[in-house]
Protein backbone atom coordinates (compact mmCIF):
# COMPACT_ATOMS: atom_id res chain seq x y z
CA UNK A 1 194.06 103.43 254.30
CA UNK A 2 192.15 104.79 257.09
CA UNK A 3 192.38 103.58 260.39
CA UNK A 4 189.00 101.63 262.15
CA UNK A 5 188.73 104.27 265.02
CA UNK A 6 188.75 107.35 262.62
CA UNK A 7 186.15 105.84 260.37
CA UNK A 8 184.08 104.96 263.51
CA UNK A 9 184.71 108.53 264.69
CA UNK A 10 184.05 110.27 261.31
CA UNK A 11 180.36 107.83 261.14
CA UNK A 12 179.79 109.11 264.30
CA UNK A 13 180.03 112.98 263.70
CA UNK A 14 178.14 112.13 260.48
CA UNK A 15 174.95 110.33 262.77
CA UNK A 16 175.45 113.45 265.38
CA UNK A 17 175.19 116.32 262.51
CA UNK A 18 172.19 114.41 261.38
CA UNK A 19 170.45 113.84 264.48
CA UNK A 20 171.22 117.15 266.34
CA UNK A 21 171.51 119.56 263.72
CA UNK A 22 168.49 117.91 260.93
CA UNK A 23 165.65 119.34 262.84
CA UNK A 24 167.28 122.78 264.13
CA UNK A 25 167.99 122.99 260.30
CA UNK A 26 164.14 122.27 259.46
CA UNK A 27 163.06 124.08 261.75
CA UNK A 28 165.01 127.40 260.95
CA UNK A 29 163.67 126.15 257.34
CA UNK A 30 159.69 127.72 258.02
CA UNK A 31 161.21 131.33 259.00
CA UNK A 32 160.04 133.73 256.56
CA UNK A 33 157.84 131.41 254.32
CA UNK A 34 154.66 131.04 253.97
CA UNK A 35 152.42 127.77 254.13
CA UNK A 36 149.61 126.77 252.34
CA UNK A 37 146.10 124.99 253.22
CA UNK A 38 144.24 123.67 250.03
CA UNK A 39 141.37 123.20 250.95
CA UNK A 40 139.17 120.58 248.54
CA UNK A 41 136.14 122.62 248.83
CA UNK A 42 134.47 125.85 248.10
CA UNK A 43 134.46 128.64 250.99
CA UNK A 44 131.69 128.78 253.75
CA UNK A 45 131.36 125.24 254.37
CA UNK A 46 132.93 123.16 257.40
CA UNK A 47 136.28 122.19 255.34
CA UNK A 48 136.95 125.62 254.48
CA UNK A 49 136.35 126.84 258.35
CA UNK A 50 138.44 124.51 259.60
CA UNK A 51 141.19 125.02 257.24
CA UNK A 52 140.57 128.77 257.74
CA UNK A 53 140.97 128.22 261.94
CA UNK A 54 143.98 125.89 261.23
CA UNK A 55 145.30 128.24 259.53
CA UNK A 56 144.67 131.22 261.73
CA UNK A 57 146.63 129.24 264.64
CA UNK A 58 149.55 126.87 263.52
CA UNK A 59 151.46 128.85 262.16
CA UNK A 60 151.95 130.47 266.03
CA UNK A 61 153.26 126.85 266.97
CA UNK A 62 155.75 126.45 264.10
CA UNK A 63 159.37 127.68 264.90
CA UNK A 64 159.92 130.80 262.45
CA UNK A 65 156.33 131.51 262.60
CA UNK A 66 155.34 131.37 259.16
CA UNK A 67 152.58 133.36 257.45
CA UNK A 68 149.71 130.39 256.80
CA UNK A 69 147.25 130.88 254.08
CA UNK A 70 144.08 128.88 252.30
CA UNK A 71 143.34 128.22 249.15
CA UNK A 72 139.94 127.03 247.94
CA UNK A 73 140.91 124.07 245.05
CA UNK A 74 136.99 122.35 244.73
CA UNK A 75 136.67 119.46 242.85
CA UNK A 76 135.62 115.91 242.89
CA UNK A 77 134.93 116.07 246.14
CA UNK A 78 138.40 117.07 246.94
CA UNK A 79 140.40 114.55 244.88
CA UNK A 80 141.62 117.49 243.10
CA UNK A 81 143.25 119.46 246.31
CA UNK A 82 144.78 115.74 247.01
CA UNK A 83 145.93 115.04 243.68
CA UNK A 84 147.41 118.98 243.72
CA UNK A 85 150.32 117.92 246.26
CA UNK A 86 152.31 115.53 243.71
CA UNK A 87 150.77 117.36 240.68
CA UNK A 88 152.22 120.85 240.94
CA UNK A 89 152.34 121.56 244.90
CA UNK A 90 156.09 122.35 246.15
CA UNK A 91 156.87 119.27 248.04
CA UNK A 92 159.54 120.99 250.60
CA UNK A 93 156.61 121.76 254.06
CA UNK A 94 154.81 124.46 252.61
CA UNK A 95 152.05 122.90 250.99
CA UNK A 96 148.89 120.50 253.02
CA UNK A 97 145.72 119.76 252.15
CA UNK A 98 142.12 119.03 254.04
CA UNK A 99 140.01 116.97 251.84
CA UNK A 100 137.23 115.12 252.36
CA UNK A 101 138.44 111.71 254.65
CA UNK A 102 135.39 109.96 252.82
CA UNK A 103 137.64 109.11 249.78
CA UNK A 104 139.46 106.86 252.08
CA UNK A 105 136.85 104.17 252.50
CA UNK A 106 136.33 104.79 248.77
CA UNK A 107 139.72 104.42 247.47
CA UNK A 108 138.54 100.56 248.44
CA UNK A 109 135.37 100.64 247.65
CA UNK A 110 135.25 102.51 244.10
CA UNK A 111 139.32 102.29 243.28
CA UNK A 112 137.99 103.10 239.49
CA UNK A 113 137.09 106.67 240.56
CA UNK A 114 139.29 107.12 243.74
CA UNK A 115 142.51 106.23 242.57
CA UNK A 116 145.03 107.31 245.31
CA UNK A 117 146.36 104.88 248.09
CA UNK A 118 146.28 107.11 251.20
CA UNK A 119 148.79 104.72 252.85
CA UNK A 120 151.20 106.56 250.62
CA UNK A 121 150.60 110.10 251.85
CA UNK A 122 151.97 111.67 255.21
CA UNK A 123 149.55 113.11 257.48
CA UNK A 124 150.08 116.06 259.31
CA UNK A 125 146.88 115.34 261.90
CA UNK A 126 143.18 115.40 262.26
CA UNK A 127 142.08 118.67 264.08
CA UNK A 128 138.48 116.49 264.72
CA UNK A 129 136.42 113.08 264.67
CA UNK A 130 133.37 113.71 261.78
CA UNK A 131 130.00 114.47 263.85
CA UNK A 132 127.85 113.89 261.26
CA UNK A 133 124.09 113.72 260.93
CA UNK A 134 120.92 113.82 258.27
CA UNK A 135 118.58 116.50 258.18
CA UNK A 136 115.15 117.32 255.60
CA UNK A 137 113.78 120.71 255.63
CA UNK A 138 110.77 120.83 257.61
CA UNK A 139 108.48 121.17 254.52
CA UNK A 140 108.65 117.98 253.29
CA UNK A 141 107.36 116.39 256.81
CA UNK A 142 110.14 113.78 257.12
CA UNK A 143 110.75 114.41 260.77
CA UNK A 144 111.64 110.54 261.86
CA UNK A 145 114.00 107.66 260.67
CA UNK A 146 110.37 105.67 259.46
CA UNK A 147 109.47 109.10 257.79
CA UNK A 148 112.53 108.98 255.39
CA UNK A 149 111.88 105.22 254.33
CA UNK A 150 108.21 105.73 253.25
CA UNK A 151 109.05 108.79 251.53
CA UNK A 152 108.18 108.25 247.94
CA UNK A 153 111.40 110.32 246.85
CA UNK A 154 113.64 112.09 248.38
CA UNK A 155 116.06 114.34 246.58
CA UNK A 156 119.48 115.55 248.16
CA UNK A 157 122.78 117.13 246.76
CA UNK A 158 126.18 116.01 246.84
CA UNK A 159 129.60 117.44 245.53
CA UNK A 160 130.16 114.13 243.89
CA UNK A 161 130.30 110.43 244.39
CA UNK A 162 132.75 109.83 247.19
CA UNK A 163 131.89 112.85 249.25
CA UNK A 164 130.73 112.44 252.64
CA UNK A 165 127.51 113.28 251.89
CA UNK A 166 126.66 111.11 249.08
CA UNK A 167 128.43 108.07 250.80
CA UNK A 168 125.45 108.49 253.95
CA UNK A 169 122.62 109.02 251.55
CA UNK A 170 123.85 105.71 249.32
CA UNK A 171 123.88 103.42 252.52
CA UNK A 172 120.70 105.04 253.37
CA UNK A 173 119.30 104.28 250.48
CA UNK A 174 120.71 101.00 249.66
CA UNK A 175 120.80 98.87 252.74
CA UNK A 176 117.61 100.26 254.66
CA UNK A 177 116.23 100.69 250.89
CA UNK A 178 114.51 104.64 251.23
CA UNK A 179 114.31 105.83 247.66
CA UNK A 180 117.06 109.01 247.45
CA UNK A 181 118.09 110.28 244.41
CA UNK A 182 121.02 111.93 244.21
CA UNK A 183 122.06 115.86 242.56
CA UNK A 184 125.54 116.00 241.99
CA UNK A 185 127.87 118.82 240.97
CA UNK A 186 127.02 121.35 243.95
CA UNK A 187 130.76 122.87 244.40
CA UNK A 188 130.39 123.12 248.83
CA UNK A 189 128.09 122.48 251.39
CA UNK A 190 127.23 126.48 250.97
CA UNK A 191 125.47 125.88 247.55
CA UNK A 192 123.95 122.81 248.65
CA UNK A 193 122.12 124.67 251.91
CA UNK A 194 120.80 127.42 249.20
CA UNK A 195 119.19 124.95 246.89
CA UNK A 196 117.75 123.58 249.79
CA UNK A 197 115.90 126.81 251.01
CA UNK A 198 114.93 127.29 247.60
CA UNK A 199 113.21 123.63 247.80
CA UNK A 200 115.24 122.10 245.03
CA UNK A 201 116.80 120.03 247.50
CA UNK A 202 114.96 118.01 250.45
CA UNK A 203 118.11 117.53 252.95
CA UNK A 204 121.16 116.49 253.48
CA UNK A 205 123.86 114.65 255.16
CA UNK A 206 126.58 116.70 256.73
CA UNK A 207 128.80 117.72 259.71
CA UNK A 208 126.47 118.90 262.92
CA UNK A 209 129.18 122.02 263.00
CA UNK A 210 128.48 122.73 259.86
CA UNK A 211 124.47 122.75 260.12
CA UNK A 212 123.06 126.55 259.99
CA UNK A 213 122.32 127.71 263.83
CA UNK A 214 119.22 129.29 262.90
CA UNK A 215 117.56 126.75 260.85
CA UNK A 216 118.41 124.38 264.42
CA UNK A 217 117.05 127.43 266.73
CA UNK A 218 114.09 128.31 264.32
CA UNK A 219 113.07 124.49 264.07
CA UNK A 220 113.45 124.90 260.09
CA UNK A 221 115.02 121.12 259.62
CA UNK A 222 114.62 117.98 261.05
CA UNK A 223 117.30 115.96 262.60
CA UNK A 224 116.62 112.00 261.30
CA UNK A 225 119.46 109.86 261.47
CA UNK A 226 123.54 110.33 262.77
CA UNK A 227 126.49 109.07 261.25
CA UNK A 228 129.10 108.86 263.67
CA UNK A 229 129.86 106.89 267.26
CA UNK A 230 130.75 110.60 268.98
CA UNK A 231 127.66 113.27 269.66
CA UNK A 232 128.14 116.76 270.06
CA UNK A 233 126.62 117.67 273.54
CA UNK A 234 124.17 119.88 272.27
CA UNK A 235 122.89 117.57 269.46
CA UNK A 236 119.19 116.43 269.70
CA UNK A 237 118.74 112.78 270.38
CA UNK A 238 118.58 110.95 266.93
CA UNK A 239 118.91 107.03 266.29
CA UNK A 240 122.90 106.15 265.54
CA UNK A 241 122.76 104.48 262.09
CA UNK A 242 125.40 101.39 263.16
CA UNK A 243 122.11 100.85 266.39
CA UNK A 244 119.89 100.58 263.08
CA UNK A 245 121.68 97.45 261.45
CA UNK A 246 119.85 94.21 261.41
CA UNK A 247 122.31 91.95 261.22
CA UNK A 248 126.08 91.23 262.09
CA UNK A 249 126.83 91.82 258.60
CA UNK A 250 125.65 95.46 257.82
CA UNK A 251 127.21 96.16 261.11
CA UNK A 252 130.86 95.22 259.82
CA UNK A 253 129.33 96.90 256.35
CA UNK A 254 128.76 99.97 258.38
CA UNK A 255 131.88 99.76 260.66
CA UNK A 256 134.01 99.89 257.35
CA UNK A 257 132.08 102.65 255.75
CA UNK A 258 131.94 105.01 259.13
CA UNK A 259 135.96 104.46 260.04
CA UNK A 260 136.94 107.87 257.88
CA UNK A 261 134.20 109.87 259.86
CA UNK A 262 136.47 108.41 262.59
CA UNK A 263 139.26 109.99 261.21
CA UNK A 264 137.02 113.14 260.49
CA UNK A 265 139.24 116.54 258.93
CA UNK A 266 142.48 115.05 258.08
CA UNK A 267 145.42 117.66 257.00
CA UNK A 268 147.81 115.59 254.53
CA UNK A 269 150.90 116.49 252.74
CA UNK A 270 152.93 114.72 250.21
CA UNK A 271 155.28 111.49 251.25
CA UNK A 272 158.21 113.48 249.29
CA UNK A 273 158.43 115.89 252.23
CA UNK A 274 161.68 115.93 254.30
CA UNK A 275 160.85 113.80 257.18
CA UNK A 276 162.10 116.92 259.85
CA UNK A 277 159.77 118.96 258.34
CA UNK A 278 156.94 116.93 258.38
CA UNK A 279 158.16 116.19 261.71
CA UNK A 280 157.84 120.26 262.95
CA UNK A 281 154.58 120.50 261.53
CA UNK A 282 153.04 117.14 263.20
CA UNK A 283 154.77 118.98 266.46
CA UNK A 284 152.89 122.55 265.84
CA UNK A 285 149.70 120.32 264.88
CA UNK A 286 149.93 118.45 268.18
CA UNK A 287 150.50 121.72 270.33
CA UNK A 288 147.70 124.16 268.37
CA UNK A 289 144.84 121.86 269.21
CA UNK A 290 145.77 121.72 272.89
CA UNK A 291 145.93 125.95 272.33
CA UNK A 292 143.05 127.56 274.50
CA UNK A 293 143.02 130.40 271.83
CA UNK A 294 142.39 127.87 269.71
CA UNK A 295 139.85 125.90 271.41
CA UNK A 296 137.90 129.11 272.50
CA UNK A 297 137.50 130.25 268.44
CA UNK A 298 136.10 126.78 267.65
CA UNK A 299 133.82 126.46 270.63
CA UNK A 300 132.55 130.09 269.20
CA UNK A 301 132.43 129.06 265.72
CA UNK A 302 130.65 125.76 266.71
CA UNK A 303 133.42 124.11 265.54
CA UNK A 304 133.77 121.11 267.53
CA UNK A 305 136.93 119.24 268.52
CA UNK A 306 136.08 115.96 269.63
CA UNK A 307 138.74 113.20 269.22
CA UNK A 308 141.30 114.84 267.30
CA UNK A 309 144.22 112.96 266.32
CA UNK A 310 147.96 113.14 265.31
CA UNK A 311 149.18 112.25 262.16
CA UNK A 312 150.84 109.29 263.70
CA UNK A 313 147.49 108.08 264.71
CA UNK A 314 146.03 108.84 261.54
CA UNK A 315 148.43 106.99 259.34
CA UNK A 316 147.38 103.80 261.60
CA UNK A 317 143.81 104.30 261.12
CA UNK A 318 144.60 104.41 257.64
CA UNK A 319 146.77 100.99 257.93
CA UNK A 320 143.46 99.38 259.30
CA UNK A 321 141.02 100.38 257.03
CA UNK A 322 143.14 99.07 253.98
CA UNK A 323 143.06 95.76 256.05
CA UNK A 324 139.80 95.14 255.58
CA UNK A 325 138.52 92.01 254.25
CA UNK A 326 137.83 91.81 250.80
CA UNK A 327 134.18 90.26 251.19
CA UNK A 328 133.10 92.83 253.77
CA UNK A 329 135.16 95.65 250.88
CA UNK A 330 133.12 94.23 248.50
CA UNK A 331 129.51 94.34 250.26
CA UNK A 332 130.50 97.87 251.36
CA UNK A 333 130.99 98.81 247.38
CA UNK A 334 127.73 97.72 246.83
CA UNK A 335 126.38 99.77 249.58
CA UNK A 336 127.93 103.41 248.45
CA UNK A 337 127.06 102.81 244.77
């Protein structure tokens, strides 16, 4: 029979081993490895630079300084690169994902196509709020917001239903009623800027970091509408879409809709992770996008970091989104169909 005191002693060298020597232990875990970024897109577009700067820099934050690599996984609008990291992705800390924070809003609103609940995940951090905006190609002559609603058509490209993209150009088109028809199947943001210079497409919706310098300097596109609360400083003035609702409804419509812009480039990893080591990550996260080195390359890149968050934050953002009510869940499904 043991005696009280050397139970309570042997509990408490148990609780000590786990609270003082469970992080050195995760820690140590990252030296020598290496960690990989899927990102859900093809390369050249804005996921694939920022999982490419990511990249570049956390690894310098992470104790063991592991070597951090990307790889490209397109598809469905980055529901495949999600689905990867409890379909075949190590679950131990090497393995996170950027997707596309879009499917968020419709896991809700289209749970038939999106069919993950991203309350389950763990989320590493966002390096950056969305800054999003529409744009046509100067040919066509839509230049204002009262351009792209008399339009007769207007054609633009998405990767697939739930993308970023496609979610703007649906609200666009189905609560301020401007007749858009949709392309789908472009892999990246990189194919969809080609088959708009070749005049296949007419615009698109996308990040403002992401939005060729040239065609902005050469006055090749026109800048109609943004998407999200935050501006980058050197963004033209353009009418904010949530200004543009009529009515208290399409604003909580809208509000619902725009809340994963909010939440802009998420990194997310699997919710079988050890907790430590999602814990040592969240810490390099936190500490890489207060980095100067890291701040310079974006401002250089155009890469803007504007509200980033930490995965704690993120995972409450999350929480409120899925609170939504179901009659303002419902109106927004209509909205993004």
């Amino acid at each position: 029979m043991f005696h009280p005191r050397l139970v309570t002693a042997a509990a408490a060298v148990v609780a000590f081993g786990a609270a003082g020597f469970g992080p050195v232990s995760a820690q140590d875990f990252y030296a020598g490895k290496t960690v990989k970024i899927a990102v859900g897109f093809s390369p050249g577009g804005g996921y694939d630079a920022y999982g490419r700067l990511v990249a570049r820099h956390i690894g310098q934050h992470v104790p063991g300084k592991p070597t951090v690599i990307v790889q490209n996984m397109p598809g469905a609008s980055s529901m495949k690169a999600v689905k990867f990291l409890d379909a075949g992705a190590p679950a131990d800390g090497t393995v996170m994902t950027i997707f596309n924070a879009g499917l968020i809003s419709q896991s809700l609103t289209s749970p038939d196509k999106v069919t993950v609940d991203f309350t389950k995940l763990r989320f590493v951090g966002s390096v950056t709020s969305d800054v999003r905006l529409c744009y046509f190609w100067g040919a066509t002559g839509i230049k204002t917001w009262e351009d792209l609603l008399k339009r007769k058509e207007v054609v633009m490209g998405a990767t697939a239903v739930g993308s970023s993209s496609y979610i703007n150009g649906r609200v666009i088109k189905n609560m301020f009623g401007a007749n858009i028809r949709h392309v789908l199947g472009y892999p990246g943001s990189t194919e969809q800027r080609l088959a708009i210079e070749r005049g296949e497409l007419d615009g698109d919706c996308g990040a403002w970091g992401s939005t060729p310098a040239h065609w902005i300097r050469d006055g090749k596109i026109n800048m109609v509408v943004r998407f999200s609360r935050a501006a980058a400083p050197d963004m033209p003035k353009m009418p904010y879409i949530l200004d543009l609702a009529r009515n208290a409804e399409e604003r909580q419509i809208l509000n619902l809709i725009l809340a994963p812009s909010e939440i802009g480039r998420p990194f997310v990893m699997s919710a079988k992770v050890p907790e430590a080591r999602l814990a040592v990550l969240r810490g390099a996260f936190r500490a890489m996008i207060k980095d100067e080195a890291f701040l310079a390359e974006a401002a250089k890149g155009r890469r803007e970091v504007i509200g980033p968050m930490t995965g704690e934050e993120v995972e409450a953002a999350i929480r409120d989104i899925y609170a939504a009510p179901k009659a303002v869940i419902a109106r927004a499904s209509e909205m993004v169909k």
